[in-house]
N, C-alpha and C. Protein backbone atom coordinates (compact mmCIF):
# COMPACT_ATOMS: atom_id res chain seq x y z
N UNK A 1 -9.13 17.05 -3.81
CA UNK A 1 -9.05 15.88 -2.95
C UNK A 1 -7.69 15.87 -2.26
N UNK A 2 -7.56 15.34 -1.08
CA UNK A 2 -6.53 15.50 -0.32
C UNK A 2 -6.25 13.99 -0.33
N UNK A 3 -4.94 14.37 -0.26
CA UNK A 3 -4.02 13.10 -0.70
C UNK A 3 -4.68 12.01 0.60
N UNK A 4 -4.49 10.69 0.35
CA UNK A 4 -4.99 9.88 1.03
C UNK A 4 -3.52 8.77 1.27
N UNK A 5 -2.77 8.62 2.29
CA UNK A 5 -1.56 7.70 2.57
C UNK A 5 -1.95 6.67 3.66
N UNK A 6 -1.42 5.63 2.99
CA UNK A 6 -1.54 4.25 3.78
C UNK A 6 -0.29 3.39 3.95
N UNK A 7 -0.24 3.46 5.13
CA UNK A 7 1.45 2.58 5.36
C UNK A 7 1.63 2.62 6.71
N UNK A 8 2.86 1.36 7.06
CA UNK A 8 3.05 1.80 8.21
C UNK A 8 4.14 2.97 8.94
N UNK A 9 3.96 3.37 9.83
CA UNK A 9 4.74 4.46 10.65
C UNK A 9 6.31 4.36 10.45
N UNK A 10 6.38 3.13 10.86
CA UNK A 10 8.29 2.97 10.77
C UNK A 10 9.01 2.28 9.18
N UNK A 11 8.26 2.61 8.24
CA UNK A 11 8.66 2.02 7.22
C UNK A 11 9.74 2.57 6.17
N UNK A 12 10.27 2.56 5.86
CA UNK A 12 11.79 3.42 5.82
C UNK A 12 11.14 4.05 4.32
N UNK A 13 10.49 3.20 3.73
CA UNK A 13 9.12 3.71 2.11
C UNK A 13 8.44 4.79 1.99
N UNK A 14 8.29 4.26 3.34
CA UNK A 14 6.64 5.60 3.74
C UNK A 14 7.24 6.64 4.33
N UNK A 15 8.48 6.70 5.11
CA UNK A 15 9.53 7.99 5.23
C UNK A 15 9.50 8.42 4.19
N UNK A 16 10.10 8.26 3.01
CA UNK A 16 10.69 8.99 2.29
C UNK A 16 9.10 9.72 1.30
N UNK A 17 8.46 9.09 1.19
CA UNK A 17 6.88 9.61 0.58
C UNK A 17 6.70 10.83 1.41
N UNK A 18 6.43 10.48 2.95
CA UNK A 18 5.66 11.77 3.58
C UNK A 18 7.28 12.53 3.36
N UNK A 19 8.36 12.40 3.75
CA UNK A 19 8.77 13.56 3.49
C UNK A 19 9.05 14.31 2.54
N UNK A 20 8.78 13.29 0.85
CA UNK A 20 8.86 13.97 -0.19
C UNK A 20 7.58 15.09 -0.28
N UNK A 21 6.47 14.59 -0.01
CA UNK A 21 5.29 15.10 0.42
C UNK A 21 5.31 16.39 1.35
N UNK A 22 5.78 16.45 2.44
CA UNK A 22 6.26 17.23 3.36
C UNK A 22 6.95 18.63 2.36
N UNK A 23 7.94 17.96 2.28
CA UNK A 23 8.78 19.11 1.35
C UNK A 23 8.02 20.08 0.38
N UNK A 24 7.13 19.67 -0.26
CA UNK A 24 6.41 20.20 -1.59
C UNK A 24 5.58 20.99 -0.80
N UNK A 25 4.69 20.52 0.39
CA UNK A 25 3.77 21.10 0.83
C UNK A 25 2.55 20.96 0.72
N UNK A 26 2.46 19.59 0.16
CA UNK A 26 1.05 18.74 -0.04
C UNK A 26 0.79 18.19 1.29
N UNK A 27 -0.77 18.55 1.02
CA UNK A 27 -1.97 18.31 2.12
C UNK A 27 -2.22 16.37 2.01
N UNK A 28 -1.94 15.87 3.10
CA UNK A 28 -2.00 14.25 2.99
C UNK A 28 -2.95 13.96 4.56
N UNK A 29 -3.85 13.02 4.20
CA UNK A 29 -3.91 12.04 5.08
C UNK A 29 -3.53 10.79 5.23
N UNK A 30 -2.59 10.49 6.75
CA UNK A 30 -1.89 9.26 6.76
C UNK A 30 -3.08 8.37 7.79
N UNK A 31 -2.92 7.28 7.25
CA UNK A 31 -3.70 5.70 7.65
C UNK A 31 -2.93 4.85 7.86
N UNK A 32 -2.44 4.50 9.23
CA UNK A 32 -1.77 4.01 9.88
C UNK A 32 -1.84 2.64 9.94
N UNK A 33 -1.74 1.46 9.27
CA UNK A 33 -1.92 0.14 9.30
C UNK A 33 -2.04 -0.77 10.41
N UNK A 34 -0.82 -0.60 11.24
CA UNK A 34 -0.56 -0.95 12.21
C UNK A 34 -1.92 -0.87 13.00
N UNK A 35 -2.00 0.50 13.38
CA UNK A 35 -3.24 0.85 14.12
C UNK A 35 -4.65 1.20 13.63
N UNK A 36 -5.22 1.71 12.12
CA UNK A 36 -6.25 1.32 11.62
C UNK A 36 -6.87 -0.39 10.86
N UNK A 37 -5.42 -0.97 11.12
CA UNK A 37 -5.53 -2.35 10.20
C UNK A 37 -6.06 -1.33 8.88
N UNK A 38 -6.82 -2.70 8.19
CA UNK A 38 -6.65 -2.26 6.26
C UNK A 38 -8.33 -2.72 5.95
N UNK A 39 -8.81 -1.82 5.28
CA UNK A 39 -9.89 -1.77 4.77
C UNK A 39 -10.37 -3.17 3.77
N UNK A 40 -11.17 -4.01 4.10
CA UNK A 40 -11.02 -4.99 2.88
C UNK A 40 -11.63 -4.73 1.52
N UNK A 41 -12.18 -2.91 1.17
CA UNK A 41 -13.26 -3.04 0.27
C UNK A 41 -12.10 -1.96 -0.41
N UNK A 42 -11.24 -1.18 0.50
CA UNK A 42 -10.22 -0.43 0.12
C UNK A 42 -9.14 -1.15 -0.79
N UNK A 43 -8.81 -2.50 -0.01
CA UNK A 43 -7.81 -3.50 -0.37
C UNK A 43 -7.83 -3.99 -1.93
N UNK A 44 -9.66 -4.40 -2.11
CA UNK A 44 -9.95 -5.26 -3.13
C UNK A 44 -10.04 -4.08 -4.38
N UNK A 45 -10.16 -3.01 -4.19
CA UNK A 45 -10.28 -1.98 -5.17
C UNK A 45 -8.96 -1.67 -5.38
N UNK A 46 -7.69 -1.94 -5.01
CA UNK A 46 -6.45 -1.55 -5.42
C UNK A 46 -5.71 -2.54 -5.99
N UNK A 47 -6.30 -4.04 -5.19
CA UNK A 47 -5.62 -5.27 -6.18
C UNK A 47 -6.98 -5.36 -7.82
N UNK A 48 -7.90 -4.45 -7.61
CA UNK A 48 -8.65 -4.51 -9.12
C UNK A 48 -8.14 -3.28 -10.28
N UNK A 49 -7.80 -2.37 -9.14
CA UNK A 49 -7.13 -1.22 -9.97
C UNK A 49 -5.42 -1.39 -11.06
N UNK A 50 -4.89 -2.47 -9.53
CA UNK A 50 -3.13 -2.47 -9.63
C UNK A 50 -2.62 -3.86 -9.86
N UNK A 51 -3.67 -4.44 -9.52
CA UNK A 51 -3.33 -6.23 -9.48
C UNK A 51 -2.78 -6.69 -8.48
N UNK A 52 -2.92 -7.76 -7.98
CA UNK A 52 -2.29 -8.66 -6.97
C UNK A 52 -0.72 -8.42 -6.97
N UNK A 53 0.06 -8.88 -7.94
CA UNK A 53 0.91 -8.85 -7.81
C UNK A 53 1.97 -7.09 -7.25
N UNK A 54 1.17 -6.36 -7.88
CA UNK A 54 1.35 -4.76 -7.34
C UNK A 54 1.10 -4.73 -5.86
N UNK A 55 0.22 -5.15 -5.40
CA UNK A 55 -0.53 -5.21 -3.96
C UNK A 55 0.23 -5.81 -2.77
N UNK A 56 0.77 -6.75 -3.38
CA UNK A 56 0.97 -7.76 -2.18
C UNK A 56 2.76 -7.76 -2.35
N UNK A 57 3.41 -7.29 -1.26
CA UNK A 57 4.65 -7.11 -1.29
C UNK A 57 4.98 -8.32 -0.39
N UNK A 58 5.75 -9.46 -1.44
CA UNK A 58 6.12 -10.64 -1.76
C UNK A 58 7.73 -10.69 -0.77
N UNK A 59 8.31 -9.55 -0.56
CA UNK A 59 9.84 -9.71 -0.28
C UNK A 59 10.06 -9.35 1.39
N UNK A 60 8.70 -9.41 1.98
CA UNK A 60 8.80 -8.78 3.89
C UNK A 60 8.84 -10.28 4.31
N UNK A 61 9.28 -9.69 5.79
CA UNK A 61 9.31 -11.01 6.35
C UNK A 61 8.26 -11.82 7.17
N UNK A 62 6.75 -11.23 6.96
CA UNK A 62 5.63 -11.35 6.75
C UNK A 62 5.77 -12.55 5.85
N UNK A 63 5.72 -12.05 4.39
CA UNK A 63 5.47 -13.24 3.70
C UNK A 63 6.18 -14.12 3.46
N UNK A 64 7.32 -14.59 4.08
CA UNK A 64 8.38 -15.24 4.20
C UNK A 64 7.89 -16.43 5.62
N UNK A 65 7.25 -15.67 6.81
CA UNK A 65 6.68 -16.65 7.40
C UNK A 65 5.57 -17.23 7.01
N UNK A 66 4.50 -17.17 6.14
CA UNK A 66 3.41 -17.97 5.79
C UNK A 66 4.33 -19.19 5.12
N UNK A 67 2.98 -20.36 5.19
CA UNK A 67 2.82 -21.24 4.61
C UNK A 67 2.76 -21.54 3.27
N UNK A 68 3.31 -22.51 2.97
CA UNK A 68 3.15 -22.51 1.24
C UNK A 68 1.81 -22.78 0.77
N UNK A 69 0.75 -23.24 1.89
CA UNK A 69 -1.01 -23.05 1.44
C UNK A 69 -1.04 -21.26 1.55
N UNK A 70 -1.05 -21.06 2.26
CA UNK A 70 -1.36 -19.44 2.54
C UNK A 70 -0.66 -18.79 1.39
N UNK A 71 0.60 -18.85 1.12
CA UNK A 71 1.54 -18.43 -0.17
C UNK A 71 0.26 -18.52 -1.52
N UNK A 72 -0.14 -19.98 -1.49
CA UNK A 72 -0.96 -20.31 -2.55
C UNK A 72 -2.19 -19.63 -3.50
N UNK A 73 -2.80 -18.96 -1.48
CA UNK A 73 -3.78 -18.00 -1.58
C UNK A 73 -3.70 -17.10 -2.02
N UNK A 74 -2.78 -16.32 -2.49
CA UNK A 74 -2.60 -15.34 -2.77
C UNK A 74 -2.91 -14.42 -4.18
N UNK A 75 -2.38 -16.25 -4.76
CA UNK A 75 -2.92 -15.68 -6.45
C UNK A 75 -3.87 -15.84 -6.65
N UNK A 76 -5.44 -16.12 -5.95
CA UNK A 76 -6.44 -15.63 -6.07
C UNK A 76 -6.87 -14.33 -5.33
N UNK A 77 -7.30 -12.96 -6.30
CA UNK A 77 -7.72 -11.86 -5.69
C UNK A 77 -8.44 -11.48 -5.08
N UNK A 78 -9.45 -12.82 -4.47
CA UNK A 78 -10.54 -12.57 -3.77
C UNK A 78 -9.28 -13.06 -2.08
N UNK A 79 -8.95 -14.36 -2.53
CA UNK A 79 -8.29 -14.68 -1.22
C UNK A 79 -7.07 -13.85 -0.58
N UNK A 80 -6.57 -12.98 -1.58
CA UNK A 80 -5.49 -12.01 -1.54
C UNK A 80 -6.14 -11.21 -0.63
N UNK A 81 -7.50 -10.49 -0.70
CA UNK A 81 -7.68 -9.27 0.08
C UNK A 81 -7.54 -9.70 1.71
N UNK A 82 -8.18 -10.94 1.58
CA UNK A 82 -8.42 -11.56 2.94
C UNK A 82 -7.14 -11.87 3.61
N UNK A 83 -6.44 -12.20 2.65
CA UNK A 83 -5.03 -12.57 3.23
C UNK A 83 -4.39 -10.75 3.95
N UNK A 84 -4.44 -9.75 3.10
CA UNK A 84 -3.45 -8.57 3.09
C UNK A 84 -4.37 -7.52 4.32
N UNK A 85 -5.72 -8.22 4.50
CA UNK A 85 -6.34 -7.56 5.47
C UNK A 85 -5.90 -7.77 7.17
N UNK A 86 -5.96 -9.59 6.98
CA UNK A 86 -5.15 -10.22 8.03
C UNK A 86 -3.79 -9.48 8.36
N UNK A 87 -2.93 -9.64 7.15
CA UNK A 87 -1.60 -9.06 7.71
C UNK A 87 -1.44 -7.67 6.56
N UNK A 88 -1.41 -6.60 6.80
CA UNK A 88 -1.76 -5.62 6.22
C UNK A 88 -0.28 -5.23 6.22
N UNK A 89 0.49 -5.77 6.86
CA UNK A 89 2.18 -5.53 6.47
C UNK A 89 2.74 -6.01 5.04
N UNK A 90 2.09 -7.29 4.59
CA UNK A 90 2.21 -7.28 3.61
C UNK A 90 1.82 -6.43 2.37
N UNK A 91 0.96 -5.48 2.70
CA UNK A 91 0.64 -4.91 1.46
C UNK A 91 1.79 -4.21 1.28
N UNK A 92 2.08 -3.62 -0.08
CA UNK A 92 3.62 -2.62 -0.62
C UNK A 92 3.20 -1.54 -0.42
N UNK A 93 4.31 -0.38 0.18
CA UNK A 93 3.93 0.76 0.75
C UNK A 93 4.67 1.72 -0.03
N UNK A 94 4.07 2.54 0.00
CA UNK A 94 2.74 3.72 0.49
C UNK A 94 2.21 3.16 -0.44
N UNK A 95 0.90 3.21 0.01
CA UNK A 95 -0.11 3.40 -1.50
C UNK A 95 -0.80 4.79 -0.75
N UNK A 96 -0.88 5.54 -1.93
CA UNK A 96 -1.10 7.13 -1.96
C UNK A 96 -2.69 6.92 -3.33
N UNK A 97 -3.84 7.24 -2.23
CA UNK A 97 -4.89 7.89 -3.03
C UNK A 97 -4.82 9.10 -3.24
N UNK A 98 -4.82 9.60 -4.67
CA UNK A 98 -5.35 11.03 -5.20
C UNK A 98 -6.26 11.24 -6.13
N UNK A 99 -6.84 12.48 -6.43
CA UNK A 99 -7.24 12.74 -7.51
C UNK A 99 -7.41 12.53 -8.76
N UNK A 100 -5.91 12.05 -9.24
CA UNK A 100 -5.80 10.98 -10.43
C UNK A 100 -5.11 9.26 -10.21
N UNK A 101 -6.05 9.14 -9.19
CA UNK A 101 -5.84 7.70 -8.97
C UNK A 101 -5.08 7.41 -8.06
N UNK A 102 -4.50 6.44 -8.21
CA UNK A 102 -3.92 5.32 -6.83
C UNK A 102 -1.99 5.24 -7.42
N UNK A 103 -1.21 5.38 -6.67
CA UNK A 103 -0.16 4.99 -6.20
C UNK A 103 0.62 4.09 -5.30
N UNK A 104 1.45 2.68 -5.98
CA UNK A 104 1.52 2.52 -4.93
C UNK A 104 3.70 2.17 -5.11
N UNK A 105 3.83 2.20 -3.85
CA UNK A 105 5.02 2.24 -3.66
C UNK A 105 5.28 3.42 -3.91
N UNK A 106 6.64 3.85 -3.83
CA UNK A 106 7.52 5.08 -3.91
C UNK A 106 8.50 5.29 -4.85
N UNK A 107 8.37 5.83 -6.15
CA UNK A 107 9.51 5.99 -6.95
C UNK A 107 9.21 7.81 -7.23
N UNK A 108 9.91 8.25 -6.73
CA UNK A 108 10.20 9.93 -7.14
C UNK A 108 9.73 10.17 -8.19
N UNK A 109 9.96 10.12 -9.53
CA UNK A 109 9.46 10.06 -10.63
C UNK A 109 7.85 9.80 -10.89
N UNK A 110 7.57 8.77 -10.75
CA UNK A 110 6.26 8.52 -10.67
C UNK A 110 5.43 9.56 -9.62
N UNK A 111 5.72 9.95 -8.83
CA UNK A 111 5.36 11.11 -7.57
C UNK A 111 5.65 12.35 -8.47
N UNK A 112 6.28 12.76 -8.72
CA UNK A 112 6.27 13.95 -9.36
C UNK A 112 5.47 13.53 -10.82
N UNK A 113 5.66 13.41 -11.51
CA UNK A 113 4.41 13.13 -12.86
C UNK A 113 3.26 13.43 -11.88
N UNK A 114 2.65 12.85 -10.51
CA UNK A 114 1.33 12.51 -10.28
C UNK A 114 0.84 13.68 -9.69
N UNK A 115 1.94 14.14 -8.78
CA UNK A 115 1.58 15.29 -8.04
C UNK A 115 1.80 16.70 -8.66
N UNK A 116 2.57 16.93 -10.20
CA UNK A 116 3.07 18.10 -10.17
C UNK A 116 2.28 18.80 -11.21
């Protein structure tokens, strides 16, 4: 299975993934947020895999402009997908599908265990 990457283009996160990626010489497909938007059946299978709180990156300035109803929504995982589909910036980046599962964010360590 070929790696599967989701993030956006200018994200200083998702730099350092594809180019850790890059470097090794792993085969990836990137899914561009910005311009594919976000799958909602993709979405709901990673906040069931990783949890909401894994999913939904709490510290952009995305979620800093919602509402404290919309904020609210969040900690339900059904209203979460709907919410992270809407603004798909909020989700935490990269999340990297592979072979042995789902990744998300970027810690070197965790990337090497997964990929090596």
């Amino acid at each position: 299975m070929t790696i599967q990457l989701y993030g956006i283009p200018n994200c200083d996160t998702v730099r350092k993934a594809r180019r850790w990626l890059d470097a090794r010489g792993l085969d990836y497909t990137f899914h561009d947020f910005k311009k594919e938007g976000a799958d909602p059946a993709k979405v709901e299978s990673w906040i069931a895999a990783k949890g909401v709180g894994t999913v939904l990156n709490r510290r952009g300035t995305t979620w800093r402009k919602l509402d404290d109803a919309q904020k609210a929504r969040a900690d339900d995982s059904h209203e979460a997908v709907s919410l992270l589909v809407q603004h798909p910036s909020m989700i935490k980046r990269p999340v990297a599908e592979h072979a042995g599962g789902i990744i998300i964010g970027f810690e070197e360590d965790e990337w090497s265990a997964a990929f090596s």
